[in-house]
Protein backbone atom coordinates (compact mmCIF):
# COMPACT_ATOMS: atom_id res chain seq x y z
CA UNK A 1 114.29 35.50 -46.83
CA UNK A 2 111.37 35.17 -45.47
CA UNK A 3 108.09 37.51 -45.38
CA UNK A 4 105.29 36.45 -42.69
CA UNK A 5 101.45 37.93 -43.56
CA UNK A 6 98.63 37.46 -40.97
CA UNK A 7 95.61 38.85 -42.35
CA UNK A 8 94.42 40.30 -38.42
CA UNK A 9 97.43 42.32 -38.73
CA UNK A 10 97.07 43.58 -42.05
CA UNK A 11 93.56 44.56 -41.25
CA UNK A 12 94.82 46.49 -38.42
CA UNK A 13 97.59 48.22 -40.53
CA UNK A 14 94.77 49.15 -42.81
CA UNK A 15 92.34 50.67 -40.28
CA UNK A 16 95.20 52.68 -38.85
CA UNK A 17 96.35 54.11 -42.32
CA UNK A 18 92.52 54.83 -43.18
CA UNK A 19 92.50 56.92 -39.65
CA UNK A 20 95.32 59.58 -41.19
CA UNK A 21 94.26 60.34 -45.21
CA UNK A 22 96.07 63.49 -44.98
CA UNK A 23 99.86 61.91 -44.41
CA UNK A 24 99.92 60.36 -48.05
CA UNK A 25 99.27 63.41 -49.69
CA UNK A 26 101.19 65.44 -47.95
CA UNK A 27 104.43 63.43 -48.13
CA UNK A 28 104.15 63.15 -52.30
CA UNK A 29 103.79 67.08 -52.12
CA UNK A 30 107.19 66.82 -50.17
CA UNK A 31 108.69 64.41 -52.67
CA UNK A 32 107.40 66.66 -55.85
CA UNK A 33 109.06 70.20 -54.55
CA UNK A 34 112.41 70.99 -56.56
CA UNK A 35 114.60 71.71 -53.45
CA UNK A 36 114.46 70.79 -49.81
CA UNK A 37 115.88 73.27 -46.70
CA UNK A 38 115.19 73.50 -43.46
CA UNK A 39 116.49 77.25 -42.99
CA UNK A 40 119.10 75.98 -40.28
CA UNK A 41 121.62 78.63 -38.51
CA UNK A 42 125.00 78.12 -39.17
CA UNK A 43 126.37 80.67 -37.30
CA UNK A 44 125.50 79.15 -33.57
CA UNK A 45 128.54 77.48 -32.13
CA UNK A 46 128.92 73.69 -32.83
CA UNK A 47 127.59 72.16 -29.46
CA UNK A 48 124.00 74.56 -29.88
CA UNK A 49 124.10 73.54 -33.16
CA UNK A 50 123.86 69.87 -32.36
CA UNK A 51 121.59 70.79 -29.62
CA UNK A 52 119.08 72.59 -31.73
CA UNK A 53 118.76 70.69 -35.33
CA UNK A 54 120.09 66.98 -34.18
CA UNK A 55 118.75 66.61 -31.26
CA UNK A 56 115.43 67.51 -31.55
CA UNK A 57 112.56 65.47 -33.44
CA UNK A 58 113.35 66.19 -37.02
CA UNK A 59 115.16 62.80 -37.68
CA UNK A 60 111.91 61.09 -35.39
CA UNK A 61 109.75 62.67 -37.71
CA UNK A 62 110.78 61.90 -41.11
CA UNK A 63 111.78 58.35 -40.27
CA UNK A 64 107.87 58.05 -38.98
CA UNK A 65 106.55 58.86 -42.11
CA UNK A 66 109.04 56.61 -44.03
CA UNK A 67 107.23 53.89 -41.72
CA UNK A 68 104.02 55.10 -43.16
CA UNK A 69 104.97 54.44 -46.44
CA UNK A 70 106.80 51.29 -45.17
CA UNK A 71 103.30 49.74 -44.00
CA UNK A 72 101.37 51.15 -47.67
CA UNK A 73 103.70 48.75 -49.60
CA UNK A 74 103.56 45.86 -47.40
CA UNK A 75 99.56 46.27 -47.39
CA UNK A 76 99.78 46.42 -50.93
CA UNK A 77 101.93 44.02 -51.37
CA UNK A 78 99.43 41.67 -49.21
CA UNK A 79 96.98 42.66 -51.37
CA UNK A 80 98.46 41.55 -54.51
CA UNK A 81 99.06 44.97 -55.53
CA UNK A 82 103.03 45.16 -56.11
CA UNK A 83 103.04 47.86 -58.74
CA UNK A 84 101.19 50.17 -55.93
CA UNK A 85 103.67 49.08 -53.73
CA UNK A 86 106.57 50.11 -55.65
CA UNK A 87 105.00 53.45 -55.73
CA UNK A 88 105.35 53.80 -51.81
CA UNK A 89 109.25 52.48 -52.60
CA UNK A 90 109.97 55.18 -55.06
CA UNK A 91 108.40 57.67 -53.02
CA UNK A 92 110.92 56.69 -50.11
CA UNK A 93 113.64 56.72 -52.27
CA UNK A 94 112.48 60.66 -53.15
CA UNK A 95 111.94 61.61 -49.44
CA UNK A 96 115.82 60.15 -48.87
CA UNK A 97 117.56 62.12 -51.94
CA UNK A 98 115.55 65.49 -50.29
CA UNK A 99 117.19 64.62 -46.75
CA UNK A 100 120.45 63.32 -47.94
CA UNK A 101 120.91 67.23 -48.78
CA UNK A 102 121.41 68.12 -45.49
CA UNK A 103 125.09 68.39 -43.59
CA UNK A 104 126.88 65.97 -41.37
CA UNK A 105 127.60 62.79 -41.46
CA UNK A 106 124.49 61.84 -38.90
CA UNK A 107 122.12 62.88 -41.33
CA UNK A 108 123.89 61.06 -44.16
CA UNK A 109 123.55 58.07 -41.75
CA UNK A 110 119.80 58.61 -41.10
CA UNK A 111 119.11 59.00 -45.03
CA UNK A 112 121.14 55.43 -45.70
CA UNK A 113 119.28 53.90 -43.23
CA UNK A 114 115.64 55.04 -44.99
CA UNK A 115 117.05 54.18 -48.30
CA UNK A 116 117.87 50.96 -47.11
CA UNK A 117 114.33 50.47 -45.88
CA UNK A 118 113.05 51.40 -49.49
CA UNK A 119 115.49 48.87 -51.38
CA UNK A 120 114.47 45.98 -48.92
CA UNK A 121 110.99 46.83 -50.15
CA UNK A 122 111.53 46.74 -53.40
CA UNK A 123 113.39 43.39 -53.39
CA UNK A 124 110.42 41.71 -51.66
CA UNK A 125 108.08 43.13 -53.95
CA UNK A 126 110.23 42.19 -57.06
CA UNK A 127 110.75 38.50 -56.02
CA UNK A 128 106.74 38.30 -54.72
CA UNK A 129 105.51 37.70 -58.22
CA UNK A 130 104.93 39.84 -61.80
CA UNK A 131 105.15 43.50 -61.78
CA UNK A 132 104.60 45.54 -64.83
CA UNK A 133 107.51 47.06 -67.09
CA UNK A 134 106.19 50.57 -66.39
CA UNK A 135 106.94 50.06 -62.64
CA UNK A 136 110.56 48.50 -62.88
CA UNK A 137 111.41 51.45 -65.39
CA UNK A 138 110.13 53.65 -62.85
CA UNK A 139 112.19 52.14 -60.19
CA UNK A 140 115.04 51.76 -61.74
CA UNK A 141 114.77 55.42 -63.03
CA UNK A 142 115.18 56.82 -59.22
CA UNK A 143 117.60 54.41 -58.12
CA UNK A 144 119.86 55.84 -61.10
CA UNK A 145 119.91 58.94 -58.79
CA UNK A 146 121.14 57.05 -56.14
CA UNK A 147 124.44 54.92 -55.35
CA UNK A 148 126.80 58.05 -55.92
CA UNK A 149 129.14 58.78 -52.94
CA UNK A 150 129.12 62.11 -53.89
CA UNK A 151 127.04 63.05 -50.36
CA UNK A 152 129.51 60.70 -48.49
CA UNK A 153 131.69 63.23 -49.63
CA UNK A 154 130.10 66.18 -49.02
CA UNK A 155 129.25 64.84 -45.41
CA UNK A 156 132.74 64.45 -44.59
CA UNK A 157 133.60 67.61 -46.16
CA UNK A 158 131.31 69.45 -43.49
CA UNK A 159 132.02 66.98 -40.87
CA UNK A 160 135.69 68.38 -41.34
CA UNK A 161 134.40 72.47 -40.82
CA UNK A 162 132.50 71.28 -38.04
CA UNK A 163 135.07 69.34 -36.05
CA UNK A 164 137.72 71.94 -36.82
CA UNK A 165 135.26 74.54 -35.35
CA UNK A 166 134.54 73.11 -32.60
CA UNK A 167 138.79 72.70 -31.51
CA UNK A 168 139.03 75.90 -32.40
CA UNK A 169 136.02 77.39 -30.12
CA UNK A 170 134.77 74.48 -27.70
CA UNK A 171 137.58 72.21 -26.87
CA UNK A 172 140.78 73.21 -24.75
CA UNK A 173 144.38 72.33 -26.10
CA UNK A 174 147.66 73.28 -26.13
CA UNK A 175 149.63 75.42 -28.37
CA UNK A 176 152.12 73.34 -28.85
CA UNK A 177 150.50 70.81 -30.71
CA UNK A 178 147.33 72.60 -31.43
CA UNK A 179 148.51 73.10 -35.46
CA UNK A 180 149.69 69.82 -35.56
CA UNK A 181 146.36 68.17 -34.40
CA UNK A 182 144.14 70.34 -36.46
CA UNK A 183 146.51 69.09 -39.28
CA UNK A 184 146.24 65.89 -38.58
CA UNK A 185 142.08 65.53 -37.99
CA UNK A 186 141.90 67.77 -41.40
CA UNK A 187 144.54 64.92 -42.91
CA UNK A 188 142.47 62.00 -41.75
CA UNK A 189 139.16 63.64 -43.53
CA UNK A 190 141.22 64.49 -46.22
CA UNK A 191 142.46 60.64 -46.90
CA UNK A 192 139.18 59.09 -46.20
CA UNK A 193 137.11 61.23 -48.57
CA UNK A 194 140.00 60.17 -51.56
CA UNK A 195 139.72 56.62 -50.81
CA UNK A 196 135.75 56.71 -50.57
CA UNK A 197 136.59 57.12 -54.60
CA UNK A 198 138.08 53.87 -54.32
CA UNK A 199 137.12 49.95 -53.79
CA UNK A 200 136.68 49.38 -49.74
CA UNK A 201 139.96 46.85 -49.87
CA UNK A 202 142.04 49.74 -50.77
CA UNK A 203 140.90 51.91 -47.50
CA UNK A 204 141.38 48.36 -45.49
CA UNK A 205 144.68 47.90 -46.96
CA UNK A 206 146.15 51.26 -46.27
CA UNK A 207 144.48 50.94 -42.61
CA UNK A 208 145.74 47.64 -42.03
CA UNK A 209 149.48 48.61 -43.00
CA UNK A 210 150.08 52.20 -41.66
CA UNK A 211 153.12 52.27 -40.09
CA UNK A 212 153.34 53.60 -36.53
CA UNK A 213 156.83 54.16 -35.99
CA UNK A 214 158.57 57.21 -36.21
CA UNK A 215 162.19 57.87 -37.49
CA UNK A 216 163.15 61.82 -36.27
CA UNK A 217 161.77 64.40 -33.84
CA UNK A 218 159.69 65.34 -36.26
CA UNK A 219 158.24 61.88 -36.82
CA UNK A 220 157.73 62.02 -32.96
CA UNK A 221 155.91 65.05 -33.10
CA UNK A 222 153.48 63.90 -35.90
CA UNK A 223 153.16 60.89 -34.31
CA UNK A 224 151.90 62.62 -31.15
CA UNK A 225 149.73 64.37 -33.45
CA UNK A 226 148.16 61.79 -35.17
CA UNK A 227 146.29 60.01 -31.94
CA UNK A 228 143.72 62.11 -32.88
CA UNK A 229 143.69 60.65 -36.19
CA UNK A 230 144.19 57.21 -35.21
CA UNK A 231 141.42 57.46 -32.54
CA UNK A 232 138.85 59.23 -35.06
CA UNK A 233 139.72 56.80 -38.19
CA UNK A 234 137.74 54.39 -36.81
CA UNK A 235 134.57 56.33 -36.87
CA UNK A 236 134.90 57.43 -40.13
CA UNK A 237 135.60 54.37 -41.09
CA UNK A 238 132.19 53.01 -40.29
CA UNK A 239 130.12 55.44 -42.64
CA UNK A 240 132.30 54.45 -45.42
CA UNK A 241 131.11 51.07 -44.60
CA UNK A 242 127.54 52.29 -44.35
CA UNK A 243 127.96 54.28 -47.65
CA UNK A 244 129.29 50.65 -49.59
CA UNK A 245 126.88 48.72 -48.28
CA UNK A 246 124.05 50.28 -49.42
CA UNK A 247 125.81 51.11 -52.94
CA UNK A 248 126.05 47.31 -53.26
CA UNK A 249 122.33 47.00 -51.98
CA UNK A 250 120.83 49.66 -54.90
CA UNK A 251 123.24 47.82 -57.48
CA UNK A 252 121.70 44.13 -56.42
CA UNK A 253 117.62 45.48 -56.48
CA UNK A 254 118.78 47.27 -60.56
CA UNK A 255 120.47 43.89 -61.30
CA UNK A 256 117.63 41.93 -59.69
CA UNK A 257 114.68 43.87 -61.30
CA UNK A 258 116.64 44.10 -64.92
CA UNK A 259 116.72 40.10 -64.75
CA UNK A 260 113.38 39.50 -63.98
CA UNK A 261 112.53 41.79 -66.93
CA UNK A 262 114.93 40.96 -69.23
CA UNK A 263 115.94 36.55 -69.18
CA UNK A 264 113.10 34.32 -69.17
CA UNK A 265 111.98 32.07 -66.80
CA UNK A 266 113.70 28.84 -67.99
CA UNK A 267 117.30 31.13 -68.77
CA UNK A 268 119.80 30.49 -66.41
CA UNK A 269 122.66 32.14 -68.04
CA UNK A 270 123.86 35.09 -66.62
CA UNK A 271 124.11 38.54 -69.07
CA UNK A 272 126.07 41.48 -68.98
CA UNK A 273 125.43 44.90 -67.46
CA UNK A 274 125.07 45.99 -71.17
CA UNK A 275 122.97 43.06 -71.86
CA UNK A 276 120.74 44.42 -68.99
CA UNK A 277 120.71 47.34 -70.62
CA UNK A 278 122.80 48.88 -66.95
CA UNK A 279 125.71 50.63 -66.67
CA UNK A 280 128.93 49.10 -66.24
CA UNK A 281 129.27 49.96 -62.86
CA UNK A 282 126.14 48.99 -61.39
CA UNK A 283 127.71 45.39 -62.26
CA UNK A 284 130.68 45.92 -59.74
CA UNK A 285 131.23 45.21 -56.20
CA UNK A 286 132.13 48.60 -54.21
CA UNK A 287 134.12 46.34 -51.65
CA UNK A 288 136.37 44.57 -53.64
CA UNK A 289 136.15 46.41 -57.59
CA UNK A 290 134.88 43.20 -58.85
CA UNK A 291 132.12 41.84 -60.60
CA UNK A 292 128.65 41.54 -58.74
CA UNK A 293 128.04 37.35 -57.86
CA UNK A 294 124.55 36.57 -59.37
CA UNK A 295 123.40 33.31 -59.26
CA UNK A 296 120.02 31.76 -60.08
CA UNK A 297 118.54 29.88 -57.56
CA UNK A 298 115.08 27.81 -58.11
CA UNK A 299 112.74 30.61 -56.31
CA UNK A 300 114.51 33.29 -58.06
CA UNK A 301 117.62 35.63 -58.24
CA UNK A 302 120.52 35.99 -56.01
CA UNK A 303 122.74 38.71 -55.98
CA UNK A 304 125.23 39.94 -53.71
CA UNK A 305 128.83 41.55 -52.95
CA UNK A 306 131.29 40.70 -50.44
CA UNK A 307 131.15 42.08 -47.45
CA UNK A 308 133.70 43.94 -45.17
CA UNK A 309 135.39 40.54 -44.60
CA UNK A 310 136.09 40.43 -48.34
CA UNK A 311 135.39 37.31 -48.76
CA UNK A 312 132.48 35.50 -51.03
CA UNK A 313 130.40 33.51 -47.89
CA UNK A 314 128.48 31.91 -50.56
CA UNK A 315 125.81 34.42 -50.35
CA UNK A 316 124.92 35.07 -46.82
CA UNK A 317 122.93 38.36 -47.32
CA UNK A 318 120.43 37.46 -43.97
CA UNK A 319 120.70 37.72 -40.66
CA UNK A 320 121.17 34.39 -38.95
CA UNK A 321 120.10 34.61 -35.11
CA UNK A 322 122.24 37.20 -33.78
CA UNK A 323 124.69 37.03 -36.68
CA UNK A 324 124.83 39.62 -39.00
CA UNK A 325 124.74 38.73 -42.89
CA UNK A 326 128.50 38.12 -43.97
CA UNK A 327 127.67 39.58 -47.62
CA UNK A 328 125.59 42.07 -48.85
CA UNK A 329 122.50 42.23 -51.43
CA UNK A 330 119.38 40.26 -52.20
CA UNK A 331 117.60 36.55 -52.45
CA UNK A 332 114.65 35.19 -53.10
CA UNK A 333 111.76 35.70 -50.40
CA UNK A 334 108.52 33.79 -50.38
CA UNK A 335 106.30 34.81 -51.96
CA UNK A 336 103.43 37.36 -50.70
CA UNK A 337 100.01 35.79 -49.97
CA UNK A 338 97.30 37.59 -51.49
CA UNK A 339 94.92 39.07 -48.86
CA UNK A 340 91.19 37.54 -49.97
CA UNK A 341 88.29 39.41 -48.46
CA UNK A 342 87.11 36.36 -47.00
CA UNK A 343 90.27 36.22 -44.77
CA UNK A 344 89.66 39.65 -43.29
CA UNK A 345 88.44 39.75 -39.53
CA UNK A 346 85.10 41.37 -39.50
């Protein structure tokens, strides 16, 4: 992975920050309150619902200020200055568990997607060079509060309200089949919420071997039934993707920054999660239930799960081109050039 600096840019970046001294303070106010609600109405019918609180600019607005922060840890990072950096990290990682509270899997989406941004930070400013203990205990202190799929969970529980609201006020049906549907789009929450508790081969497995064919009228019937199932399993399929992917990405940046702590330099043996002084789990691959791969490579440390191919491609956590990376965690990047005043345009 690799990290490009140019010091006209980074001056830029730094004038434009300067302009707005208000945002910083602000957003670690927002990080630092004990709860996080935005007062929404959840008695307006499911399409002004949408229309109202996902539509508008709340999601633009919080994923501008995580691009705030995003540009405060690359400056500092350009500046040498990777504990500061971390500090921007962490404070994304806050902003994301305050979000993450809110319903629907959309917004569970939107608060993956910043968290993502935050551990991709924090792996480039682990591998760019020394950080202090204080700031990896800190790190790995709030990504302990992440990497639970508890709010996968609790998406797809309200998902399931929502969707069976809306068939029951918005969409037209018959009454035939009407119980049988509802049944059957409850059922397919149901079973993807219990396998979310599992490794991602089981939910392939079961996917890939369902059984289409019915054996009585009544098999017929749920059959019938089930195209709603079969058409929406899909979609919930790709959030539980989502949600494993960046489970495997918070367990790589831990593994990563306990290693770079923990075995020195010239150490190429690999330790235990207890070793690390992690939690079992954090040393398992959510796709597959097994252990993490970690390799050391000469700029640094590799880790990385399989990825929904279940298969180990050697450890092809980048994009190449318009391919998109086969596994899933973190490598070595090159390392940050320091930003000397010199360098600056005047």
């Amino acid at each position: 992975m690799k990290r490009s600096y140019n010091a006209e840019d980074m001056k830029k970046v730094e004038d434009t920050l300067k302009a707005y001294p208000n945002i910083y303070p602000l957003l670690e106010q927002m990080a630092a309150c004990p709860d996080f609600d935005l007062q929404k109405d959840y008695t307006l019918t499911p399409s002004n619902f949408i229309k109202k609180y996902i539509d508008d600019n709340i999601i633009s607005s919080l994923r501008a200020s995580v691009r705030f922060l995003r540009a405060r840890a690359k400056l500092s990072n350009f500046h040498g200055n990777r504990d500061e950096a971390l500090k921007q990290t962490i404070l994304i990682l806050q902003l994301s568990r305050k979000f993450e509270q809110e319903p629907l899997i959309i917004n569970y989406l939107v608060t993956k997607a910043i968290e993502g941004m935050a551990l991709e930070c924090a792996n480039e400013t682990l591998q760019a060079g020394p950080v202090s203990d204080q700031a990896r205990d800190e790190l790995d202190e709030e990504l302990a509060l992440h990497g639970s799929l508890d709010k996968l969970r609790m998406a797809f529980k309200s998902d399931r309200a929502y969707s069976l609201d809306s068939f029951r006020r918005e969409l037209p049906r018959t009454w035939i089949l009407s119980n049988l549907w509802q049944l059957s789009m409850l059922n397919m929450f149901d079973e993807v919420s219990e396998y979310s508790l599992h490794p991602y081969a089981d939910w392939a497995a079961k996917v890939d071997n369902q059984s289409s064919k019915p054996k009585s009228i009544f098999g017929i019937l749920a059959n019938q039934a089930n195209v709603i199932a079969d058409l929406g399993r899909p979609l919930l399929r790709s959030p539980l993707i989502v949600a494993y992917r960046f489970q495997a990405l918070g367990r790589a940046v831990r593994v990563i920054n306990a290693l770079q702590k923990k075995v020195p330099a010239d150490n190429n043996t690999v330790p235990t999660m207890a070793e690390l002084g992690l939690p079992d789990e954090v040393g398992i691959d959510p796709f597959n239930g097994k252990p993490l791969i970690i390799k050391k490579l000469p700029e640094g440390w590799l880790v990385y799960t399989v990825g929904e191919n279940l298969k180990d491609d050697g450890g092809k956590v980048e994009e190449e081109g318009d391919n998109r990376p086969l596994d899933v965690g973190f490598g070595p990047i090159t390392p940050v050039k320091e930003m000397k005043e010199k360098d600056l345009p005047k």
